[in-house]
Protein backbone atom coordinates (compact mmCIF):
# COMPACT_ATOMS: atom_id res chain seq x y z
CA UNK A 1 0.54 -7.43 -4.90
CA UNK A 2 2.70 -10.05 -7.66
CA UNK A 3 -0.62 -11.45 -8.55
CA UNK A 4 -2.11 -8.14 -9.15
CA UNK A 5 1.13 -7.17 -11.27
CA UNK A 6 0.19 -9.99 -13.43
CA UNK A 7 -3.06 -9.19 -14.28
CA UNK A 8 -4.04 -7.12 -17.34
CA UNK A 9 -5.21 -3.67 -17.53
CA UNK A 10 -8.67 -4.36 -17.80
CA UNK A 11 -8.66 -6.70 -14.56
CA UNK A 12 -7.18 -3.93 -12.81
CA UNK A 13 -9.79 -2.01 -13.43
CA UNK A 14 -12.74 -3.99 -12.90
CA UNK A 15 -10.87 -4.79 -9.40
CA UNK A 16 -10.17 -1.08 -8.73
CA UNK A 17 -14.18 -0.57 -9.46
CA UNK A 18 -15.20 -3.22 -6.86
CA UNK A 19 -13.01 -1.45 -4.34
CA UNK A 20 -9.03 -2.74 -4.36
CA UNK A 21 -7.25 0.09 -3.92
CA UNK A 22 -4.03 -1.53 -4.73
CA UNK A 23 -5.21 -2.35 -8.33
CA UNK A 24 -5.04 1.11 -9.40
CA UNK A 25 -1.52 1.65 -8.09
CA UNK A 26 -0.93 -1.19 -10.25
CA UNK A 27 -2.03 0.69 -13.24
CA UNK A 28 -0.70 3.80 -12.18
CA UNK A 29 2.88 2.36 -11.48
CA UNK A 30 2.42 0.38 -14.77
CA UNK A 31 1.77 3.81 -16.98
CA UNK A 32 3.33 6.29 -15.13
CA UNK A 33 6.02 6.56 -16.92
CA UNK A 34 5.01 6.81 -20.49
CA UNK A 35 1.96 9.67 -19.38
CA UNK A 36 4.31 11.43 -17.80
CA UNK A 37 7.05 11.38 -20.16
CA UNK A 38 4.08 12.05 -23.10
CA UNK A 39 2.61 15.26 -21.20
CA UNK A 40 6.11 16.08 -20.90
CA UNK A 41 6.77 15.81 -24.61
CA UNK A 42 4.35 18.41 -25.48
CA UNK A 43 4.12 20.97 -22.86
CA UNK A 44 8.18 21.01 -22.25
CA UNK A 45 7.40 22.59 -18.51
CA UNK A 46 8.04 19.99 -15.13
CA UNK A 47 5.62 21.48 -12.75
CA UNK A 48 2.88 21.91 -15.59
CA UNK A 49 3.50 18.13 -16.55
CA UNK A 50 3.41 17.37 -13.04
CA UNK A 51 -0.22 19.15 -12.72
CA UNK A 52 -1.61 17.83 -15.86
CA UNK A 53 -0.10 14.08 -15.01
CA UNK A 54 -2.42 14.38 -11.32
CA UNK A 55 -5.08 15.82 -13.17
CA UNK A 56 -5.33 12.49 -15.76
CA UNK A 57 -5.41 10.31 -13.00
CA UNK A 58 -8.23 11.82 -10.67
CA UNK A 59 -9.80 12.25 -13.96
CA UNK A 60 -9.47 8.82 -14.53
CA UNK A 61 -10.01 7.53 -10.87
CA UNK A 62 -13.57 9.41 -11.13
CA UNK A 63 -14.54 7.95 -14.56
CA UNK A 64 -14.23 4.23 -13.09
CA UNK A 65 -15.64 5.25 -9.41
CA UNK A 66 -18.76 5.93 -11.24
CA UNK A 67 -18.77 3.15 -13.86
CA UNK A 68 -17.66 4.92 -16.72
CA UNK A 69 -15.34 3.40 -18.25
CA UNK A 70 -15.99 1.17 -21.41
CA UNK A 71 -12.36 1.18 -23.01
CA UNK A 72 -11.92 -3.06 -22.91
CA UNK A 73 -8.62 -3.84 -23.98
CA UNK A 74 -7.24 -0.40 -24.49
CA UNK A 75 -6.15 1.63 -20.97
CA UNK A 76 -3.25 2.92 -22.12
CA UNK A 77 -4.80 4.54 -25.10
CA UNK A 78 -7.70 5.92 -23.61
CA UNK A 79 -5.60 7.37 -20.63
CA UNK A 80 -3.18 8.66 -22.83
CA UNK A 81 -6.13 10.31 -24.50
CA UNK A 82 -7.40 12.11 -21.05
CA UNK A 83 -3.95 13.51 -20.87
CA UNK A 84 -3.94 14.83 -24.31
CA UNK A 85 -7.55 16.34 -23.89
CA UNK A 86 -6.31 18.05 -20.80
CA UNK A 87 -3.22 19.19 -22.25
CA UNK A 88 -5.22 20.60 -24.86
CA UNK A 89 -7.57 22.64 -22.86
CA UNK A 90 -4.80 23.63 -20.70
CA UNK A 91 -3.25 25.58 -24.30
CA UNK A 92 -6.41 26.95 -24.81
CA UNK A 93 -6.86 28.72 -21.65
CA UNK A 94 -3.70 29.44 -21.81
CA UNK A 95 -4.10 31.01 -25.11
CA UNK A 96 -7.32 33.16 -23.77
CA UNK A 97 -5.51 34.63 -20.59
CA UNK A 98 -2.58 35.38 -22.88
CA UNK A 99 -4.09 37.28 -25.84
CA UNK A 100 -2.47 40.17 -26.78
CA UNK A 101 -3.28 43.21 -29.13
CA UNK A 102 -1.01 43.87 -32.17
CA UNK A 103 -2.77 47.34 -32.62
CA UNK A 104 -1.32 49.65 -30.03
CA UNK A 105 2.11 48.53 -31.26
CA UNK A 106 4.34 50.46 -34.03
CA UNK A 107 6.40 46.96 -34.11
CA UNK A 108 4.34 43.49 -35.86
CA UNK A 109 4.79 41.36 -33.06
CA UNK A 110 3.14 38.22 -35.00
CA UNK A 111 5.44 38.56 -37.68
CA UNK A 112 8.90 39.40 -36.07
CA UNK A 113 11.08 36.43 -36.29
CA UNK A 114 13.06 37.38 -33.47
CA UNK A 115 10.28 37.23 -31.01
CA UNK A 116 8.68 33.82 -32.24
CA UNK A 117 9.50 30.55 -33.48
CA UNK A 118 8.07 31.56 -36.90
CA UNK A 119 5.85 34.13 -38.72
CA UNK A 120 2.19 33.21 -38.59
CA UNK A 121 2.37 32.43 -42.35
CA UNK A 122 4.68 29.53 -41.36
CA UNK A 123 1.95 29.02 -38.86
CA UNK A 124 -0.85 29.07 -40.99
CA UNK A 125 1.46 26.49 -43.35
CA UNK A 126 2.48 24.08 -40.96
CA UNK A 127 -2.02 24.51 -39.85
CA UNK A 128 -2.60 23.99 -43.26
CA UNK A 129 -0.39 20.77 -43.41
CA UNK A 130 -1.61 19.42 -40.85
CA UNK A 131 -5.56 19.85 -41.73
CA UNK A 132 -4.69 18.20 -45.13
CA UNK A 133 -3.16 15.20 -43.14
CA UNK A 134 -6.18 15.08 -40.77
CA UNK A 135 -8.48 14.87 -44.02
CA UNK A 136 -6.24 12.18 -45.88
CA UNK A 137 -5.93 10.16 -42.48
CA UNK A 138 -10.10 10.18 -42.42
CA UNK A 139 -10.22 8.29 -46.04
CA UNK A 140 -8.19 5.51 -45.26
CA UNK A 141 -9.44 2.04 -44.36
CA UNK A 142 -10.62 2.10 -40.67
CA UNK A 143 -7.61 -0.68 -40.07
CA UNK A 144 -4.90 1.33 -41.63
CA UNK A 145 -6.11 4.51 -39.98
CA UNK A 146 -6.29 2.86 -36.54
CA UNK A 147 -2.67 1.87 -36.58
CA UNK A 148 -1.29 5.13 -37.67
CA UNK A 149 -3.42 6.79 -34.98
CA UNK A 150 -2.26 4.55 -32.21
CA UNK A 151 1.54 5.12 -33.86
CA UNK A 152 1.82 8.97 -34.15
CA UNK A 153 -1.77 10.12 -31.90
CA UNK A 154 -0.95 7.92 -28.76
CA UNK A 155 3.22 6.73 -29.18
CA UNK A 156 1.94 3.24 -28.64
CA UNK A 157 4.88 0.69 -29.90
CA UNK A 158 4.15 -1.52 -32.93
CA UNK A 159 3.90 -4.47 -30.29
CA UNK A 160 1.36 -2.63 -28.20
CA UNK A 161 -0.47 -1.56 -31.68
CA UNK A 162 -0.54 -5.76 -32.11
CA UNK A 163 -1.66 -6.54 -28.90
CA UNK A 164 -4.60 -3.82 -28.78
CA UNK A 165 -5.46 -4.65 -32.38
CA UNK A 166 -5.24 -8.22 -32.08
CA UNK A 167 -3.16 -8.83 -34.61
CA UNK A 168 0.56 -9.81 -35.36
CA UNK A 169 3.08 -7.29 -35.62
CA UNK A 170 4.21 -7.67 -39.23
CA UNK A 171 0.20 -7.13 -39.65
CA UNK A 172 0.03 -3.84 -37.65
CA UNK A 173 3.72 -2.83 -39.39
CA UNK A 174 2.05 -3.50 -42.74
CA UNK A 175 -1.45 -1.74 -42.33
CA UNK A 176 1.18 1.26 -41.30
CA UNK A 177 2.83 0.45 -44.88
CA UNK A 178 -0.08 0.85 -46.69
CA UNK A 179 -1.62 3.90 -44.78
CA UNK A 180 1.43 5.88 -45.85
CA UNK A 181 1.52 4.95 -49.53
CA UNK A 182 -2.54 5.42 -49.68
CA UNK A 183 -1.59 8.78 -48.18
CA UNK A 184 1.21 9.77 -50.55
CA UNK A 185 -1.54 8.54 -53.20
CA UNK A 186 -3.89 10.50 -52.10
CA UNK A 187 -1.80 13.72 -51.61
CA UNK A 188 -0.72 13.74 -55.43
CA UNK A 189 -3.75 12.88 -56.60
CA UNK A 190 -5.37 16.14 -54.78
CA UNK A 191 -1.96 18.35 -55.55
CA UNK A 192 -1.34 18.29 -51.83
CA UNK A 193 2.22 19.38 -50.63
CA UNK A 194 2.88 17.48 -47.51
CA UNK A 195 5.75 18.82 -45.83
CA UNK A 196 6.02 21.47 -42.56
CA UNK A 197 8.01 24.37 -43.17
C-alpha cells in the first residue's frame, strides 16, 4: 500500500485498469477530500453532496473499467469535472420538477425580494455578467485561458496549475497576470461592465 501511495495519479489508474483494487482507493483517499468539499461548495446540502460525491466515483470507476479514460496527467481535473457535470444536471432536474406558474398568483413571486435571493433582473445581470466573462475568457491565449480555468473552473492551487501545466509557478502565476489585464482590456474596449450585482 506505501508504494502505491507514492505513485502518481496516472499509475494509479493504469493499475486500477489492470485489476488492483487498492489503486483506486489510493486515488479515492487521495481526492476525497477536495471533491467532496467542491460538491459541497456549490450545492450547500450534506446528503445531496454525499449522493453526488458516490455518483462521481462509480462514474469514474466505469469510465476506466471500460478503457475510457484518456486524461494523462490531469485526474484531479477531469474528476473534478464529472462532479461538476453531475452537479449540474442534478440543478437542472431539479429545476424541471420544481417549475412553478407565476400566473394563478395575484402576488409576483419572481420578483418579491422577500421570497428570493434577488429579483430576476439581478438574475438576468449577474447571467449577463457572467456570459460576457465566458466570451472574454474564449479570446485569450489558450495558455492564459488554461490557467484561469484550472484557477476559478476546477479550485486547483497555483502549484497544482504548475505541475499539470508543466511549468513553474511564477509561470502559471504570471499567465494568470496577464489573462486578467487582457480581460480588463478587453472589457473596456467592448464597453463591458464586469461586476455582479
Amino acid at each position: 500500500m506505501n508504494t502505491l501511495k507514492k505513485m502518481t495519479d496516472e499509475e494509479l489508474v493504469v493499475l486500477y485498469a489492470e485489476g488492483n483494487n487498492a489503486a483506486f482507493d489510493v486515488l479515492l483517499n487521495r481526492h476525497k477530500s477536495n471533491i467532496h468539499s467542491y460538491i459541497y461548495f456549490i450545492v450547500r446540502n450534506r446528503d445531496l453532496a454525499e449522493d453526488i460525491f458516490q455518483e462521481t466515483f462509480v462514474k469514474a470507476i466505469v469510465t476506466i473499467k471500460q478503457g475510457r479514460y484518456t486524461e494523462n496527467g490531469k485526474f484531479k481535473a477531469w474528476i473534478t469535472r464529472i462532479a461538476h457535470n453531475l452537479i449540474i444536471d442534478n440543478f437542472r432536474q431539479e429545476r424541471s420538477e420544481n417549475t412553478i406558474s407565476n400566473d394563478d398568483v395575484e402576488v409576483d413571486l419572481f420578483n418579491n425580494m422577500k421570497l428570493c435571493d434577488g429579483t430576476v433582473e439581478d438574475h438576468l445581470v449577474n447571467h449577463q455578467v457572467l456570459s460576457d466573462v465566458k466570451k472574454l475568457v474564449q479570446h485569450l491565449p489558450d495558455n492564459q485561458r488554461e490557467v484561469l480555468e484550472m484557477r476559478y473552473y476546477q479550485d486547483l492551487s497555483f502549484k497544482e496549475i504548475a505541475d499539470i501545466t508543466g511549468v513553474s509557478i511564477n509561470t502559471a502565476l504570471g499567465r494568470m497576470r496577464y489573462a486578467i489585464l487582457n480581460m480588463r482590456r478587453m472589457a473596456n474596449e467592448n464597453r463591458m461592465e464586469l461586476s455582479l450585482a
